[in-house]
PDB file of N, CA and C in Angstrom:
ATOM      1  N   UNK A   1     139.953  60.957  99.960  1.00  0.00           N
ATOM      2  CA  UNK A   1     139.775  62.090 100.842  1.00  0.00           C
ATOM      3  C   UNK A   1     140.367  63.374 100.256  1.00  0.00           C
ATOM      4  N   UNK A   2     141.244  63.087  99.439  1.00  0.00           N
ATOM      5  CA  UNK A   2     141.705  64.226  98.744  1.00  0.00           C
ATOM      6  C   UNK A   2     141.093  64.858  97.986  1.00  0.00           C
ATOM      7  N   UNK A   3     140.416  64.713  97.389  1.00  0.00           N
ATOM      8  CA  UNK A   3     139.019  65.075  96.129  1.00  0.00           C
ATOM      9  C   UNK A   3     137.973  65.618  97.032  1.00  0.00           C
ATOM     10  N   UNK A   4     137.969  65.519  98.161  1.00  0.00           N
ATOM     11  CA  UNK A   4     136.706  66.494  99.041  1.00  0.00           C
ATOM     12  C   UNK A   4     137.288  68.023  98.923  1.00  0.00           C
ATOM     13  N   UNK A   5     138.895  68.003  99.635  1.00  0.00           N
ATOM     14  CA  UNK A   5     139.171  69.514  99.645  1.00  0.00           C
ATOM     15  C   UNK A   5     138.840  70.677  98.299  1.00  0.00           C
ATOM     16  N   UNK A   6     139.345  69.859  96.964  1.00  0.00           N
ATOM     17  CA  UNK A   6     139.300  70.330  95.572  1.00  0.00           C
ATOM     18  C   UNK A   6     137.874  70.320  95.241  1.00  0.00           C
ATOM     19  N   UNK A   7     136.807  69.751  95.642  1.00  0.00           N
ATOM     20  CA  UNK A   7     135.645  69.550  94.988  1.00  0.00           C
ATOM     21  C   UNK A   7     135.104  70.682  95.823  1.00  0.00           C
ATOM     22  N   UNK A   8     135.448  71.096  96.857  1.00  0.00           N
ATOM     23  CA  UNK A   8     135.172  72.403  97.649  1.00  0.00           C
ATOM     24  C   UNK A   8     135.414  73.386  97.123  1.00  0.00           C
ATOM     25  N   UNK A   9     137.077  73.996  96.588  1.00  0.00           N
ATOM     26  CA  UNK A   9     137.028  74.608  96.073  1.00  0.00           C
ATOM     27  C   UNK A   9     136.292  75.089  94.865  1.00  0.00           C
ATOM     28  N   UNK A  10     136.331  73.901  93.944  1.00  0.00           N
ATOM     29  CA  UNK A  10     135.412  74.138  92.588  1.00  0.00           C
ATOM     30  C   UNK A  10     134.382  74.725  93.187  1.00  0.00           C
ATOM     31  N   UNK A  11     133.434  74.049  93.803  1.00  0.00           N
ATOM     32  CA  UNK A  11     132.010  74.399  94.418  1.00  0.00           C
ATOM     33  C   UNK A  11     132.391  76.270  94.669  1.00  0.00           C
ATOM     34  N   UNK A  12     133.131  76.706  95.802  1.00  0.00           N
ATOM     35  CA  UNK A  12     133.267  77.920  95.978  1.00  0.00           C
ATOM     36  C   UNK A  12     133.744  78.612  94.815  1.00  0.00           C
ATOM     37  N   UNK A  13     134.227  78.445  93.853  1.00  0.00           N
ATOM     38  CA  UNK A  13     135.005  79.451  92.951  1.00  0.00           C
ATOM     39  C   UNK A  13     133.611  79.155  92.018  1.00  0.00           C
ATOM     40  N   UNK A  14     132.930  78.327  91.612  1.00  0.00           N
ATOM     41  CA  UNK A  14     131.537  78.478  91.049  1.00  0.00           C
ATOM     42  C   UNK A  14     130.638  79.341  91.440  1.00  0.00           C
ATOM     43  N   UNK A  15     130.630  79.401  92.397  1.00  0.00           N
ATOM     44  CA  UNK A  15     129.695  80.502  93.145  1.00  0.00           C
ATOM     45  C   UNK A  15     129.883  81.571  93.034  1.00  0.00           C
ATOM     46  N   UNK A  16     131.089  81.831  93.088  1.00  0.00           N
ATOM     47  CA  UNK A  16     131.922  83.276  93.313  1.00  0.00           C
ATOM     48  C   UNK A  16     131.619  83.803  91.794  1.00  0.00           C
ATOM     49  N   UNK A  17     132.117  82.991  90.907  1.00  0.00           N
ATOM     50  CA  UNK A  17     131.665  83.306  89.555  1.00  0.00           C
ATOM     51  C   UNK A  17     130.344  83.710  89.332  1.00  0.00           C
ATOM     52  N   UNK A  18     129.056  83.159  89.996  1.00  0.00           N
ATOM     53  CA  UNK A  18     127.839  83.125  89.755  1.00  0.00           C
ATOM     54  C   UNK A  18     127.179  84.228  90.744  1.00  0.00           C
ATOM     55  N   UNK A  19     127.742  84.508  91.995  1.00  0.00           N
ATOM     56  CA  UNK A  19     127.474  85.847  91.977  1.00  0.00           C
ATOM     57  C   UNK A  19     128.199  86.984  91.676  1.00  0.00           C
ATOM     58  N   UNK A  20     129.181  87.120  90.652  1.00  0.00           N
ATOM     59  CA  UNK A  20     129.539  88.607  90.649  1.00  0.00           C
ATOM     60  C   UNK A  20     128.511  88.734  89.393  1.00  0.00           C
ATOM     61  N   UNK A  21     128.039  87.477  88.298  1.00  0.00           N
ATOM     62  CA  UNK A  21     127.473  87.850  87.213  1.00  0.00           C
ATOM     63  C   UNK A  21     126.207  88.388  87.732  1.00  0.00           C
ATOM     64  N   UNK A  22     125.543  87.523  88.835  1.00  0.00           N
ATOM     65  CA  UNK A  22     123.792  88.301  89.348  1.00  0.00           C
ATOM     66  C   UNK A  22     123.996  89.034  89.473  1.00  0.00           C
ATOM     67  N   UNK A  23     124.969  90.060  90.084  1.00  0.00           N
ATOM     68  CA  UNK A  23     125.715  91.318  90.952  1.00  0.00           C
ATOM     69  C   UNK A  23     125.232  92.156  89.858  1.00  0.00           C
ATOM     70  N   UNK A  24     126.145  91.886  88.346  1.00  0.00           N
ATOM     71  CA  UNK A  24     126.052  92.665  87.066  1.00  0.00           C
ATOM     72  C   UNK A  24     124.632  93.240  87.075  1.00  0.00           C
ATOM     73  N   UNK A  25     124.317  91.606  86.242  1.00  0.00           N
ATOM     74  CA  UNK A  25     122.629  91.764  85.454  1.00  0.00           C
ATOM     75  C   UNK A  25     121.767  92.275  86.862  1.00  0.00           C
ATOM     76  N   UNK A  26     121.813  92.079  87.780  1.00  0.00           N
ATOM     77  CA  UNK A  26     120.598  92.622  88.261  1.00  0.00           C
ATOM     78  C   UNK A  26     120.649  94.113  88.356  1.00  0.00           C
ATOM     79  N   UNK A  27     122.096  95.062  88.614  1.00  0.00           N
ATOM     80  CA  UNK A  27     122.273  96.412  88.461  1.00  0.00           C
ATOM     81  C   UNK A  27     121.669  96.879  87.376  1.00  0.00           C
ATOM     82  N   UNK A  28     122.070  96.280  85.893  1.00  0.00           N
ATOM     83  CA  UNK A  28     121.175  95.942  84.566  1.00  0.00           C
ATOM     84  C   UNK A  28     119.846  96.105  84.927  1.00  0.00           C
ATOM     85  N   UNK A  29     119.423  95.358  85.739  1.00  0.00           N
ATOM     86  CA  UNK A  29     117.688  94.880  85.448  1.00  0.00           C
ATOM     87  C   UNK A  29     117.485  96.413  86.716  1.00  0.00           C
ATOM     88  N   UNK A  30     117.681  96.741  87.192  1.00  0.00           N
ATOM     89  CA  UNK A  30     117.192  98.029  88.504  1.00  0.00           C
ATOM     90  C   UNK A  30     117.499  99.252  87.426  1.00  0.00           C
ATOM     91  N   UNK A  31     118.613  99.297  86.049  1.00  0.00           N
ATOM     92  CA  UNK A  31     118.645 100.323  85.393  1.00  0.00           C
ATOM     93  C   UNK A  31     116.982 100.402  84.433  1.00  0.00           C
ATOM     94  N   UNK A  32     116.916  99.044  84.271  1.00  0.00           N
ATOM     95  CA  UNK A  32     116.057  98.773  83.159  1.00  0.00           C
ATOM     96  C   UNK A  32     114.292  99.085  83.952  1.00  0.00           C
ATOM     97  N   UNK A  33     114.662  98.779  85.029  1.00  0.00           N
ATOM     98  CA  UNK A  33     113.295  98.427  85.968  1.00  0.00           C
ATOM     99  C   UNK A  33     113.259 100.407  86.157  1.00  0.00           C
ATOM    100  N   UNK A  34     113.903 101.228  86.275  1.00  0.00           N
ATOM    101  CA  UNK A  34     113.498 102.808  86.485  1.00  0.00           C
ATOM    102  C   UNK A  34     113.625 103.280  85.249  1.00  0.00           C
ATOM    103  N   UNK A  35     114.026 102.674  84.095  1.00  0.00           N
ATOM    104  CA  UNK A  35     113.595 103.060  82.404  1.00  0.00           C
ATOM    105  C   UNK A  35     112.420 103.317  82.618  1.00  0.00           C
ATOM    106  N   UNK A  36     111.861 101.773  82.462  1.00  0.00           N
ATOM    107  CA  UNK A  36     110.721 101.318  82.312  1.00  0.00           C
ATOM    108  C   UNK A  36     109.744 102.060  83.319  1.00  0.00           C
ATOM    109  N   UNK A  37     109.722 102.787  84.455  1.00  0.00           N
ATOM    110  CA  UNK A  37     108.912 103.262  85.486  1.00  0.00           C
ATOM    111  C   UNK A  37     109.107 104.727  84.891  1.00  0.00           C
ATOM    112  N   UNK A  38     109.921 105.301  84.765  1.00  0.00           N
ATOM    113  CA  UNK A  38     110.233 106.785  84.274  1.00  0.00           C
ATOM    114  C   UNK A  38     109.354 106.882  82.827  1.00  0.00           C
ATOM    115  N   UNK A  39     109.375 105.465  82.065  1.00  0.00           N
ATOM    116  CA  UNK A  39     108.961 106.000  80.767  1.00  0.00           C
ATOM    117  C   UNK A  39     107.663 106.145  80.267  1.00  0.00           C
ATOM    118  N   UNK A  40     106.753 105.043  81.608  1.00  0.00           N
ATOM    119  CA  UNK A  40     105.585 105.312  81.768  1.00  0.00           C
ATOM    120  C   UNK A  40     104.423 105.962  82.120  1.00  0.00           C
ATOM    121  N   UNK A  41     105.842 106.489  83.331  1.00  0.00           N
ATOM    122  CA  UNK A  41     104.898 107.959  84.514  1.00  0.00           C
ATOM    123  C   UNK A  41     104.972 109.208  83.359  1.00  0.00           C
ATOM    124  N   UNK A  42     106.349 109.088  82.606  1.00  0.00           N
ATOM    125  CA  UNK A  42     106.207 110.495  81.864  1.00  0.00           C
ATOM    126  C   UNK A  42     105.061 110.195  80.872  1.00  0.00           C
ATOM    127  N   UNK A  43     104.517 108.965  80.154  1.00  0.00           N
ATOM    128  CA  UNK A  43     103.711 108.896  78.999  1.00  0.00           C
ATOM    129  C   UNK A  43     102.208 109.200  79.840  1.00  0.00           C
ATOM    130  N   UNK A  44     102.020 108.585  81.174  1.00  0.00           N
ATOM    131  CA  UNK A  44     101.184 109.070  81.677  1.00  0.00           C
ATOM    132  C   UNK A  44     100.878 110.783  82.315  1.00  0.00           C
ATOM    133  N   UNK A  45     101.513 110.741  82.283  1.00  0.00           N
ATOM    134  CA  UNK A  45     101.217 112.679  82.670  1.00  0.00           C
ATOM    135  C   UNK A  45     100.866 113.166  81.255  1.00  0.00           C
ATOM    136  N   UNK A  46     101.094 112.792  80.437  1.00  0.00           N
ATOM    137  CA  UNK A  46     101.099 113.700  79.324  1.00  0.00           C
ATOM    138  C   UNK A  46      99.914 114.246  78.914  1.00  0.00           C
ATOM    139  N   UNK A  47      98.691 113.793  79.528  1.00  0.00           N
ATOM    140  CA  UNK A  47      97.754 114.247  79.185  1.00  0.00           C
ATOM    141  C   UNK A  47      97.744 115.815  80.129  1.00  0.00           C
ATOM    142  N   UNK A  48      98.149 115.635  81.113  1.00  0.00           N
ATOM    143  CA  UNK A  48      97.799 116.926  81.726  1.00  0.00           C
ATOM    144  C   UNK A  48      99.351 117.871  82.445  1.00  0.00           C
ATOM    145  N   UNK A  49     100.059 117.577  81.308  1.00  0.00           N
ATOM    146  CA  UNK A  49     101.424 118.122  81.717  1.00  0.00           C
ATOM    147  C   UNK A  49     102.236 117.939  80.590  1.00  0.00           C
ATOM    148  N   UNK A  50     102.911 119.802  80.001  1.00  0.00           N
ATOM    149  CA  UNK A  50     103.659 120.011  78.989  1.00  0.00           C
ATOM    150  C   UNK A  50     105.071 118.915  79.336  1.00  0.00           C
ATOM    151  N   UNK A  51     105.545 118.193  78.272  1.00  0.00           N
ATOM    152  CA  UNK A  51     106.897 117.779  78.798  1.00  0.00           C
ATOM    153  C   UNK A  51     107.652 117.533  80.294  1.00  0.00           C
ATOM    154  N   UNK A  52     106.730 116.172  80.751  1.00  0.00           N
ATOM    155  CA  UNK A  52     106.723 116.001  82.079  1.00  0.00           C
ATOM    156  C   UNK A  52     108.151 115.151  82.497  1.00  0.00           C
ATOM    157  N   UNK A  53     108.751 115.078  83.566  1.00  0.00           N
ATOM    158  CA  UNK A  53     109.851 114.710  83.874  1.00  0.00           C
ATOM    159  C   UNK A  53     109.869 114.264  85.197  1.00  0.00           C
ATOM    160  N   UNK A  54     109.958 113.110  84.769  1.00  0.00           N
ATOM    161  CA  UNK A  54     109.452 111.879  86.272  1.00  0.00           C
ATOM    162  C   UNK A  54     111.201 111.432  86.976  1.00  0.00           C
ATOM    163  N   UNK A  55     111.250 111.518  88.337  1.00  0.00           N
ATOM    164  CA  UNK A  55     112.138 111.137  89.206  1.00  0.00           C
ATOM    165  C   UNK A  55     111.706 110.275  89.286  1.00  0.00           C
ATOM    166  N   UNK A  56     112.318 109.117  89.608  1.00  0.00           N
ATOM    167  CA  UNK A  56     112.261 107.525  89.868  1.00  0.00           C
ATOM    168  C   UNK A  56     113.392 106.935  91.026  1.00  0.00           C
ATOM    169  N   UNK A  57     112.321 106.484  91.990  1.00  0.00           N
ATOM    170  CA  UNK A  57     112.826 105.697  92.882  1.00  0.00           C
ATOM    171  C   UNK A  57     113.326 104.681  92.626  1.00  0.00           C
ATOM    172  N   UNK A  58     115.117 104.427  92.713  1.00  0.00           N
ATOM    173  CA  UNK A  58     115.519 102.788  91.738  1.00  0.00           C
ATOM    174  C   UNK A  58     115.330 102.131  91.866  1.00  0.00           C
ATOM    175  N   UNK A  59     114.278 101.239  93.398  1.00  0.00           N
ATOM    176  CA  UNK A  59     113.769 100.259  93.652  1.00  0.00           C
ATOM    177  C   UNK A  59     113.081 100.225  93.809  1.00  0.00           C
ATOM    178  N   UNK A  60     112.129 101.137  94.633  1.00  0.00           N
ATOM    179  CA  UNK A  60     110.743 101.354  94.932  1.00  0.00           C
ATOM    180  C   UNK A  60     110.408 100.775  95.924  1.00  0.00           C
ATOM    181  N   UNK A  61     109.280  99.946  96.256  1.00  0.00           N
ATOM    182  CA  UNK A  61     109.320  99.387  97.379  1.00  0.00           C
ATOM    183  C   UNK A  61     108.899  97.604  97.083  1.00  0.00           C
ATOM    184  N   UNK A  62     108.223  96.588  97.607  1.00  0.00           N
ATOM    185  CA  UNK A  62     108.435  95.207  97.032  1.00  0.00           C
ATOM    186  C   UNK A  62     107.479  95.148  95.769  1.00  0.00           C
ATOM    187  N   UNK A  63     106.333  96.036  96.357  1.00  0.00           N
ATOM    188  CA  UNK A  63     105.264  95.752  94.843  1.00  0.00           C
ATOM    189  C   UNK A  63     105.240  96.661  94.237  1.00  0.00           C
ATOM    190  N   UNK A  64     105.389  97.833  94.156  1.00  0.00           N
ATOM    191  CA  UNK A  64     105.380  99.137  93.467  1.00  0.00           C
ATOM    192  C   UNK A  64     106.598  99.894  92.825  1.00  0.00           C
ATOM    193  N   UNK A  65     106.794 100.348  91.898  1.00  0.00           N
ATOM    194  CA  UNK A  65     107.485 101.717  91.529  1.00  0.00           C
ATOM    195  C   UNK A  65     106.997 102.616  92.021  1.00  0.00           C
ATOM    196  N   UNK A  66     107.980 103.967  92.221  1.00  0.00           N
ATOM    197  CA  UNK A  66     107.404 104.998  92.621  1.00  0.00           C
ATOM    198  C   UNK A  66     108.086 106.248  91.781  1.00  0.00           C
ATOM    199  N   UNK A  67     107.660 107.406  91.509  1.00  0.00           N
ATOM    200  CA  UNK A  67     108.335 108.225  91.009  1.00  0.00           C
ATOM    201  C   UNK A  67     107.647 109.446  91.037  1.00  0.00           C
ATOM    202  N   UNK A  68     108.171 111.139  91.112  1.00  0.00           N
ATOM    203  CA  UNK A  68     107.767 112.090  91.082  1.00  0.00           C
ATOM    204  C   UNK A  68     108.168 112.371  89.792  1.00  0.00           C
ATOM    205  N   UNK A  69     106.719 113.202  89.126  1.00  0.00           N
ATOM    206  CA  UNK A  69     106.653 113.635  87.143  1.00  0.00           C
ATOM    207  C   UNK A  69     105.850 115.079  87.981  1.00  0.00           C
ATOM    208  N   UNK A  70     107.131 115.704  87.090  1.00  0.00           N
ATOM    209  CA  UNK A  70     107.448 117.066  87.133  1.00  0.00           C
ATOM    210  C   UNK A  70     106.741 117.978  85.891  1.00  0.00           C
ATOM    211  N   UNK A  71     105.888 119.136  86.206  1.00  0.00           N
ATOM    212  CA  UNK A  71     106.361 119.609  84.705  1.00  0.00           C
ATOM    213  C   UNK A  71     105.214 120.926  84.234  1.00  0.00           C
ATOM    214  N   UNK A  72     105.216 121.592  83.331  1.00  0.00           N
ATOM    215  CA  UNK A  72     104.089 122.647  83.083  1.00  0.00           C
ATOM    216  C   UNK A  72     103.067 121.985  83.186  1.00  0.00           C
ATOM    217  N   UNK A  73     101.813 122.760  83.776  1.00  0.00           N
ATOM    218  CA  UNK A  73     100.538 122.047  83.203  1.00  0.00           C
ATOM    219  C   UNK A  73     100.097 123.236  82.123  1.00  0.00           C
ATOM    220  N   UNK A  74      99.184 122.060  81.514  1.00  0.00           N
ATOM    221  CA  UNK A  74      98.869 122.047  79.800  1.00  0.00           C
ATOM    222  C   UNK A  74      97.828 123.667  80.028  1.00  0.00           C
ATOM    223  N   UNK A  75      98.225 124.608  79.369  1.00  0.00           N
ATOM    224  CA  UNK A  75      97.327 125.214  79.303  1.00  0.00           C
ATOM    225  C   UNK A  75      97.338 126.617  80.887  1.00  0.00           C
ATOM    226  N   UNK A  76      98.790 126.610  81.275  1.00  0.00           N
ATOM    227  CA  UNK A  76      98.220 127.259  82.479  1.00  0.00           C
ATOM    228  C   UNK A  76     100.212 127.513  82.805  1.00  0.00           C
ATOM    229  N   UNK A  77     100.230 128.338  84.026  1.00  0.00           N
ATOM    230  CA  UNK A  77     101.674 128.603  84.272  1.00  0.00           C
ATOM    231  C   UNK A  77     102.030 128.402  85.362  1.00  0.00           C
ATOM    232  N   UNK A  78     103.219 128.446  85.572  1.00  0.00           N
ATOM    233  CA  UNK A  78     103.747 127.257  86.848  1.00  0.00           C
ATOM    234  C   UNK A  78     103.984 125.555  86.630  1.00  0.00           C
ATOM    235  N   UNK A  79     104.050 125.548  87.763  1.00  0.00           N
ATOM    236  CA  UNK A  79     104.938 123.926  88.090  1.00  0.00           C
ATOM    237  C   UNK A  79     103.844 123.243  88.502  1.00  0.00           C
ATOM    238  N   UNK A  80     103.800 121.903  88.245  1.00  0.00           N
ATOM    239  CA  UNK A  80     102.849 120.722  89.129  1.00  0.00           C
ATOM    240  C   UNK A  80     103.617 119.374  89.350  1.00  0.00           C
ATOM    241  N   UNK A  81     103.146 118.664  89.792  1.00  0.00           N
ATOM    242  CA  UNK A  81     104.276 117.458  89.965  1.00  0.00           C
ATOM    243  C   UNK A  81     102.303 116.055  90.572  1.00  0.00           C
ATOM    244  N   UNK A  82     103.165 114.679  90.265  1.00  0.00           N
ATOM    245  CA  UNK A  82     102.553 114.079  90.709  1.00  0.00           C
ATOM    246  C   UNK A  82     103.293 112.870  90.882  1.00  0.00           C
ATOM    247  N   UNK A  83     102.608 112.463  91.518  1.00  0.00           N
ATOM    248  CA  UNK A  83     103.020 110.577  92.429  1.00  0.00           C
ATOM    249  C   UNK A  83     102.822 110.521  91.536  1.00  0.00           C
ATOM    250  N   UNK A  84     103.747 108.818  90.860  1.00  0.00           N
ATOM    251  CA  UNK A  84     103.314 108.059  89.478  1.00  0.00           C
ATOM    252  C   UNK A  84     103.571 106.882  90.995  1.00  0.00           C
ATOM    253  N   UNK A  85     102.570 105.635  90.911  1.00  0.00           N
ATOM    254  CA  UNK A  85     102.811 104.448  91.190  1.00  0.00           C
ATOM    255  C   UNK A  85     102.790 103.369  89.855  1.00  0.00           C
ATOM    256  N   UNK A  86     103.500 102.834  89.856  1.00  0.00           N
ATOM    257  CA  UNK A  86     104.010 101.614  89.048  1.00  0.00           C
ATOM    258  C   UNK A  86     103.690 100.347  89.850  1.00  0.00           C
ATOM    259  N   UNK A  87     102.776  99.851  89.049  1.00  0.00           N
ATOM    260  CA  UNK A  87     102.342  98.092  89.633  1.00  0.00           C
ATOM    261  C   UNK A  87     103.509  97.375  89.147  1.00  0.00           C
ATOM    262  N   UNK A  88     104.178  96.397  89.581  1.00  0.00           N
ATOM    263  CA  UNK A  88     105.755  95.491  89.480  1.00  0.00           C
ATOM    264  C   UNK A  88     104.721  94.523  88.601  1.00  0.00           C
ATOM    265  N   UNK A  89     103.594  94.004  89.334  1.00  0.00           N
ATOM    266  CA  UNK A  89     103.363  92.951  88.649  1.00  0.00           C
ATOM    267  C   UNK A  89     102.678  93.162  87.296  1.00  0.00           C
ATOM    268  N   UNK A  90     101.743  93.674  87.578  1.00  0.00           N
ATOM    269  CA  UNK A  90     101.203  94.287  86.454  1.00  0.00           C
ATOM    270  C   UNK A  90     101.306  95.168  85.158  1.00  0.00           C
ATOM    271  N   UNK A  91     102.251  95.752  85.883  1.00  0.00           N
ATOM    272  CA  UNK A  91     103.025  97.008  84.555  1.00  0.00           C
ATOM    273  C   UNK A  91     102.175  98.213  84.414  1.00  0.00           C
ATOM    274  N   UNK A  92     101.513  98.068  85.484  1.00  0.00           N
ATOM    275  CA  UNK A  92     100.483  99.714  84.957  1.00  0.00           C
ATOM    276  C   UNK A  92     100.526 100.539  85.804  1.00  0.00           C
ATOM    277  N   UNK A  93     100.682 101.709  85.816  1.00  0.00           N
ATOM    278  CA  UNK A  93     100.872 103.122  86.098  1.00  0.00           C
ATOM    279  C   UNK A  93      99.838 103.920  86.480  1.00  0.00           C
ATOM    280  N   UNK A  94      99.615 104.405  87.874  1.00  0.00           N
ATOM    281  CA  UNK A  94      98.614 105.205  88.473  1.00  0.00           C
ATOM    282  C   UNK A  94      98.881 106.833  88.688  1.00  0.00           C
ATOM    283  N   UNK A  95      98.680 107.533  88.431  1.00  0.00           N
ATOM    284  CA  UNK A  95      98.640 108.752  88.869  1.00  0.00           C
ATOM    285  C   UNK A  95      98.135 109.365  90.530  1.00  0.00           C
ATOM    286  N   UNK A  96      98.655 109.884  90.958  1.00  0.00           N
ATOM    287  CA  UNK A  96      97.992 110.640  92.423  1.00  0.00           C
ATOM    288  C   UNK A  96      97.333 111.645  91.641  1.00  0.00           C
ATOM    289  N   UNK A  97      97.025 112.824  92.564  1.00  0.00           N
ATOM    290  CA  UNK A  97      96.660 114.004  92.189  1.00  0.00           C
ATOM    291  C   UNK A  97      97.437 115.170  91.945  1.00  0.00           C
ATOM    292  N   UNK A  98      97.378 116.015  91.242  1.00  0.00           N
ATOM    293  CA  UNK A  98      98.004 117.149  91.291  1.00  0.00           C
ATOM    294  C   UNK A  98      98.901 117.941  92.300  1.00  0.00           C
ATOM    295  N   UNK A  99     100.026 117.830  92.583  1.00  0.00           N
ATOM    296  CA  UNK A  99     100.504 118.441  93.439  1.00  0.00           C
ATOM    297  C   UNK A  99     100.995 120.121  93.318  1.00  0.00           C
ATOM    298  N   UNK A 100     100.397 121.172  94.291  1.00  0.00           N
ATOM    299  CA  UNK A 100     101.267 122.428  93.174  1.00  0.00           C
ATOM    300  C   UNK A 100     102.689 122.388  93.540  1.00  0.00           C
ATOM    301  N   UNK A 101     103.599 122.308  92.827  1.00  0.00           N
ATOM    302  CA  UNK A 101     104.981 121.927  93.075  1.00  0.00           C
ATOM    303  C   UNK A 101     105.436 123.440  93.821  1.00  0.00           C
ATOM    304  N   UNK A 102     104.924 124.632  93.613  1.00  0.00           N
ATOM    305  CA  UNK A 102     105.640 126.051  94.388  1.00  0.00           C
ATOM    306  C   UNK A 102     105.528 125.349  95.942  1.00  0.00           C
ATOM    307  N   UNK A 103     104.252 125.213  96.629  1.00  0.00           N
ATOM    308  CA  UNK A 103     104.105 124.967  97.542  1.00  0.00           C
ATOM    309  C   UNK A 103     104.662 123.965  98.215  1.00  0.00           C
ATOM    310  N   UNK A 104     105.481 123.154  97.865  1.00  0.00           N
ATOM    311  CA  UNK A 104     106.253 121.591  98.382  1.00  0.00           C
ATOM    312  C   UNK A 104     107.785 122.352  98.628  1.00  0.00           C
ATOM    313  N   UNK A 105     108.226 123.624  98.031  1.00  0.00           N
ATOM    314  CA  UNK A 105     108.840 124.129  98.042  1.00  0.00           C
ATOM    315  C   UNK A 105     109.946 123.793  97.232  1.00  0.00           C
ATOM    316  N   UNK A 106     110.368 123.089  96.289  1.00  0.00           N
ATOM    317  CA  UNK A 106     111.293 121.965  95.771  1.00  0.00           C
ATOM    318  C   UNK A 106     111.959 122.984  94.922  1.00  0.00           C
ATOM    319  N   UNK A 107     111.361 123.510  93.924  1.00  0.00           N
ATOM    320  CA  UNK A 107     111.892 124.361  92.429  1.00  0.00           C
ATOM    321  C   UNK A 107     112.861 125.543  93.909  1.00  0.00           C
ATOM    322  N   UNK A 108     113.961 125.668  93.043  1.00  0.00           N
ATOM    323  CA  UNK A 108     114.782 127.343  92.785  1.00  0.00           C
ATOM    324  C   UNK A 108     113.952 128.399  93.247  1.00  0.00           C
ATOM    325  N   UNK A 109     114.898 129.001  94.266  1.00  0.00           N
ATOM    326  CA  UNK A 109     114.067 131.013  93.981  1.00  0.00           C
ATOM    327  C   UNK A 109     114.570 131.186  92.594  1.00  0.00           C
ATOM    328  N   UNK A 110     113.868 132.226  91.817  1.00  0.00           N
ATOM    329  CA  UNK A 110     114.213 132.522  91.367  1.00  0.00           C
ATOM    330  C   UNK A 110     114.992 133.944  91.418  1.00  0.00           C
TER     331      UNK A 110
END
């Protein structure tokens, strides 16, 4: 009967061990998971936006990334911005439409 109390403990101090490490790596994997969403929305704008600069939602929601890509458009002056959606499962990256970023009101007076 004595070996139940101790075999408890082990059991709990195993655990305890095993979640502070998920705790770590998964902070890890949510840094890695808005890399990976930021680095795509910006490669995707690039066709229609000078040096675009995507905000990233750190979790997004269960199936999607989400992120706002900021930035000149190509050929023209002012600000634009667009939805980037990120498929989780898939890995691929959608664009919304053009947003004019003056009008959302977001940028600085100048």
């Amino acid at each position: 009967m004595a070996r139940l109390p101790i075999l408890r403990m082990i059991v709990i101090a195993g655990l305890l061990a095993t979640s502070d490490t998920a705790s770590a790596s998964s902070g890890d994997a949510w840094k890695d998971f808005a890399a990976e969403v930021q680095g795509k929305c910006e490669m995707a704008a690039r066709a229609q936006v000078e040096l675009p600069h995507a905000v990233v939602d750190p979790f997004g929601s269960e199936s999607f990334g989400v992120a706002l890509v900021t930035g000149k458009p190509k050929g023209a002056n002012g600000f634009v911005s667009y939805f980037c959606i990120y498929d989780k499962k898939t890995k691929e990256v959608e664009l919304g439409t053009e947003l004019e970023t003056e009008r959302m009101h977001i940028l600085p007076e100048e």
